[in-house]
Structures are given as C-alpha cells and as structure tokens.
Protein backbone atom coordinates (compact mmCIF):
# COMPACT_ATOMS: atom_id res chain seq x y z
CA UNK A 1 -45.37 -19.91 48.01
CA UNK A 2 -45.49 -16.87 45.86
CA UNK A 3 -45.79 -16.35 42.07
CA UNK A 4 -42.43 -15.67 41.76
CA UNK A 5 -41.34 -18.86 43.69
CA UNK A 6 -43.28 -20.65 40.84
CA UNK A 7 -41.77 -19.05 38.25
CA UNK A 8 -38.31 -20.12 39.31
CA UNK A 9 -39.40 -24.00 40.06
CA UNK A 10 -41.18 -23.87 36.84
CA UNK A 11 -37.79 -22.72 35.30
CA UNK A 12 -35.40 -25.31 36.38
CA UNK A 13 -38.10 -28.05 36.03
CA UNK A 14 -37.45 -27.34 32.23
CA UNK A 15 -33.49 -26.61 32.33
CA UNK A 16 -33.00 -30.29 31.66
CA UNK A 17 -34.94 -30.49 28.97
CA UNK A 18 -32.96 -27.58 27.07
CA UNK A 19 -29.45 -28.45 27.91
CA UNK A 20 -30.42 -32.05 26.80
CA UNK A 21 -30.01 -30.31 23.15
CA UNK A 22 -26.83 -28.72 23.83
CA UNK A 23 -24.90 -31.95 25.42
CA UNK A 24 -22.52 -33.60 23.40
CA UNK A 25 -23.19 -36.17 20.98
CA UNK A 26 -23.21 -39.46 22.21
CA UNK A 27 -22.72 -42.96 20.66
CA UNK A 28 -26.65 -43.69 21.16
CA UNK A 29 -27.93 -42.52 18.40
CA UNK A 30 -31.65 -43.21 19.52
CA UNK A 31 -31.13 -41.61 22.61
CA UNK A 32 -30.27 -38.10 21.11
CA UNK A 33 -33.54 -38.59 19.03
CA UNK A 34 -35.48 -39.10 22.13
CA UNK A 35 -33.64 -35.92 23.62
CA UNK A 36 -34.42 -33.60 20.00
CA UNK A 37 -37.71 -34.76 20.17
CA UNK A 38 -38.51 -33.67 23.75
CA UNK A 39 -37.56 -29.74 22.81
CA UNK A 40 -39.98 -27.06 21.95
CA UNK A 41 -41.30 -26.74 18.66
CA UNK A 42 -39.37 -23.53 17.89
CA UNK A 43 -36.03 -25.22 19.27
CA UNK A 44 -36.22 -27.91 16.92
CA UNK A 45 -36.59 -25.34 14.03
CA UNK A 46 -33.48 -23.57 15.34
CA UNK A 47 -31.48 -26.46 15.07
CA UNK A 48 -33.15 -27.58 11.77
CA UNK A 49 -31.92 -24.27 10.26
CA UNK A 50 -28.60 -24.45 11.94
CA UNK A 51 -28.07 -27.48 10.51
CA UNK A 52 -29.43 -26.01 6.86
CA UNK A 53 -26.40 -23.44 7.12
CA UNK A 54 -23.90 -25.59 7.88
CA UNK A 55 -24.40 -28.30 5.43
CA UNK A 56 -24.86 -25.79 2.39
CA UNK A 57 -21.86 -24.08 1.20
CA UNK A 58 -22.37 -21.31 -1.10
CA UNK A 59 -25.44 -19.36 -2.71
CA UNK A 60 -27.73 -21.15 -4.12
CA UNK A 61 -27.70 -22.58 -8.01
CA UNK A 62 -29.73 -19.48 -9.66
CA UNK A 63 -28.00 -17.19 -7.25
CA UNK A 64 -24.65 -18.24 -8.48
CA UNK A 65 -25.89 -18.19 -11.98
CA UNK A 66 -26.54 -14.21 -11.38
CA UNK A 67 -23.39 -13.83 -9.86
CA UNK A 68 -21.39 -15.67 -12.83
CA UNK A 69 -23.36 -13.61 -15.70
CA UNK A 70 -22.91 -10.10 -13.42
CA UNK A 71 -18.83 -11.13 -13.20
CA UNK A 72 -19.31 -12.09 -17.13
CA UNK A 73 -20.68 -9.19 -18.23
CA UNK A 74 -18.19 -7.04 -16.56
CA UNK A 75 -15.17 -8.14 -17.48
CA UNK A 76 -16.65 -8.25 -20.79
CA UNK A 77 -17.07 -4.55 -20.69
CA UNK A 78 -13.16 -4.03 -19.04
CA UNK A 79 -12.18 -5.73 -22.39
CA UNK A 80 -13.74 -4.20 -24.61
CA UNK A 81 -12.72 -0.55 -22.70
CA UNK A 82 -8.71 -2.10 -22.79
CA UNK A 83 -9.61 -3.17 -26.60
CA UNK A 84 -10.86 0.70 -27.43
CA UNK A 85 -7.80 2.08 -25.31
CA UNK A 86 -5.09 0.18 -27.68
CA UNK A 87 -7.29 1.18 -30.76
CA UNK A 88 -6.94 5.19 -29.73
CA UNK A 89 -3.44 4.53 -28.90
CA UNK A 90 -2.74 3.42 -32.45
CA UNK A 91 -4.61 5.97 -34.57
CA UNK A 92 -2.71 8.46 -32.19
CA UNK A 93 0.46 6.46 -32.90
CA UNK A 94 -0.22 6.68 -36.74
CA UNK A 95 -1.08 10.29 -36.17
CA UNK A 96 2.31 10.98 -35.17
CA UNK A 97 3.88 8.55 -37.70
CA UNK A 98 2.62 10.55 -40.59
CA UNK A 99 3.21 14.03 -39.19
CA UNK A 100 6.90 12.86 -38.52
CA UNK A 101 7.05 11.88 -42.05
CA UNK A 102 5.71 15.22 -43.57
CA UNK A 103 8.15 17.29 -40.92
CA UNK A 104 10.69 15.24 -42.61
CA UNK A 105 9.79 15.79 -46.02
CA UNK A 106 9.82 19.51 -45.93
CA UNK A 107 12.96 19.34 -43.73
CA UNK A 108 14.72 17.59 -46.72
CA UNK A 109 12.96 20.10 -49.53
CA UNK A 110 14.30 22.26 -46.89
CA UNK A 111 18.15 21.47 -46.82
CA UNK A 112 18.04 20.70 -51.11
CA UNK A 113 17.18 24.54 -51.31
CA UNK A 114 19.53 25.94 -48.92
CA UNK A 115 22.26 23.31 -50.48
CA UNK A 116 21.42 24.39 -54.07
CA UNK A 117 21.05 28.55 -53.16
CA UNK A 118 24.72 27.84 -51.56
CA UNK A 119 26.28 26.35 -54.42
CA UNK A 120 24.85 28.79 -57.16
CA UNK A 121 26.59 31.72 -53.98
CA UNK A 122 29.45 29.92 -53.56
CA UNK A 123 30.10 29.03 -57.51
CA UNK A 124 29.12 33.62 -58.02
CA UNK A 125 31.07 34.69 -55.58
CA UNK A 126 34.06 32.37 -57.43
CA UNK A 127 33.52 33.78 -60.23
CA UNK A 128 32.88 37.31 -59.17
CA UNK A 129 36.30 37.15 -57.49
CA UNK A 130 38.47 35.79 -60.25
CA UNK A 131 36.62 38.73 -62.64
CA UNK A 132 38.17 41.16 -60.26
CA UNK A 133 35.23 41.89 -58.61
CA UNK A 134 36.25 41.09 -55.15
CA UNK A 135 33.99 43.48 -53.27
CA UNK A 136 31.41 40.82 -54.41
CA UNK A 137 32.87 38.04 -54.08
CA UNK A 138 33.74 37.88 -50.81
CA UNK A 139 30.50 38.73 -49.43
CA UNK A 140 28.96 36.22 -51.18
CA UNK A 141 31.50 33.64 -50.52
CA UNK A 142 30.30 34.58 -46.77
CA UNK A 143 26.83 34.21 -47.25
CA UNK A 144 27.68 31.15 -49.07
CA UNK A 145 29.10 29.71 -45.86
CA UNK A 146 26.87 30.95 -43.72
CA UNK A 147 23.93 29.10 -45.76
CA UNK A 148 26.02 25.54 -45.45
CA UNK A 149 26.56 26.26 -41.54
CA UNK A 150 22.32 26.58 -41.74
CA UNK A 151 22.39 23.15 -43.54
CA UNK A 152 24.53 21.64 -41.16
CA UNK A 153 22.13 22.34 -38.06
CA UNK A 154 24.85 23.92 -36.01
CA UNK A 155 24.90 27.34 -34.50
CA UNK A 156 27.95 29.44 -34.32
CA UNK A 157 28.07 29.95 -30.54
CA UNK A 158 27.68 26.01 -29.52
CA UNK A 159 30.44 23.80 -31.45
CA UNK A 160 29.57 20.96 -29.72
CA UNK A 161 26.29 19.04 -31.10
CA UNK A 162 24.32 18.33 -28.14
CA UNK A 163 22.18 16.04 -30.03
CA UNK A 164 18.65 17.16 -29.72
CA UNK A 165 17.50 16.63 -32.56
C-alpha cells in the first residue's frame, strides 16, 4: 500500500466521527454527549462559539451603553441646531416686522404732506380763480389734482388697481 492509500483509509476511518456532530438531534440526550465529546478539541470550540452567537442577541451591555450615549448625544446636537434655526428665523422675522413698520410710517408722513400741499393748491388756485386770476388758477387746480392722483397710488395709464401693493 502506498502513502497515499493511507491517507485516504486514515480519512474515512475518522468521517464518522465528524458527521456524528452534524446529525440531527436525537431524543438521547446522553448519547449526543458521548458523540460531542468524541470530536477534536478545536471542533468542540467551533460549536461552543456557534452556540455563543446564537444564544446572545445584541451587543453587549457596555457596548450598547456607547451606542445609546453616541445616539444621545446626537440628537441632542440636531435639537439644539433646529432650536438655533427657529431662533434666527425669528430675529429675521422681527427684522422685517420693524422695517415694515418704519416703511409704513414714512409712507403715512408721506401721504399727510402730499394731502396737506394739495389742499393749500387746491384751496390757491380757488381763490386765485375767483380773484380773476385764472391763468393761475387753473394750473394750480391741475397740480392740485395731480398731487391727490399721487396720494391715491394710481397711475394715469393703468385705471385698473392691480393690487400690488
């Protein structure tokens, strides 16, 4: 017989032995013992750690301690980002408030001026016309109109307020 003859002889003497781990479990419970106990030392680690991986579910304690602060800590910082985000949005928004406010203001210092230059025209040119000045009256009487058309917002050449403003 050669070496290689050997080998193989050698071989399936000890295929029982390993698929004795990998049958089925029986209802003897002492005879799979016998059977775990008859594998290699490294075999029986195998299936010592394959059984660790199956029966734990999940990291570890500390591990999912970490993992708990890290998701903590995170959303911690998301908030407080979200929390900063509303703050800018409302000094921006008060920004605006009090700019509309002053635009307003001078709009209406605005329209008492044109409304009070129109009436001191309007009441001139009156009385420049009944004094028989009527080359001044009339013009001013014009301007006097045009000033109130200015108050009103409208221009000449669109009757129709579009509403833009």
């Amino acid at each position: 017989m050669s070496n290689a003859d050997e080998a193989l002889i050698k071989t399936e003497a000890e295929a029982p032995v390993l698929t004795a781990a990998i049958e089925p479990e029986t209802a003897n419970q002492e005879e799979n013992e016998g059977k775990i106990s008859t594998l290699p030392p490294q075999a029986v680690r195998m299936l010592m750690e394959l059984t660790e991986m199956r029966a734990s579910f999940g990291p570890d304690p500390e591990t999912a301690k970490v993992f708990a602060e890290t998701e903590r800590f995170s959303e911690a910082r998301k908030l407080e980002g979200f929390i900063a985000t509303l703050n800018h949005k409302n000094l921006e928004n008060e920004r605006k408030h009090e700019r509309a406010k002053m635009r307003l203001n001078h709009e209406n210092k605005r329209a008492w001026a044109v409304l009070l230059s129109s009436v001191i025209a309007a009441a001139f040119a009156i009385y420049f016309s009944m004094t028989g000045h009527a080359d001044l009256g009339i013009p001013m009487l014009v301007f006097a109109g045009i000033l109130i058309k200015d108050l009103s917002g409208k221009t000449s050449h669109s009757p129709v307020d579009k509403g833009d403003d």
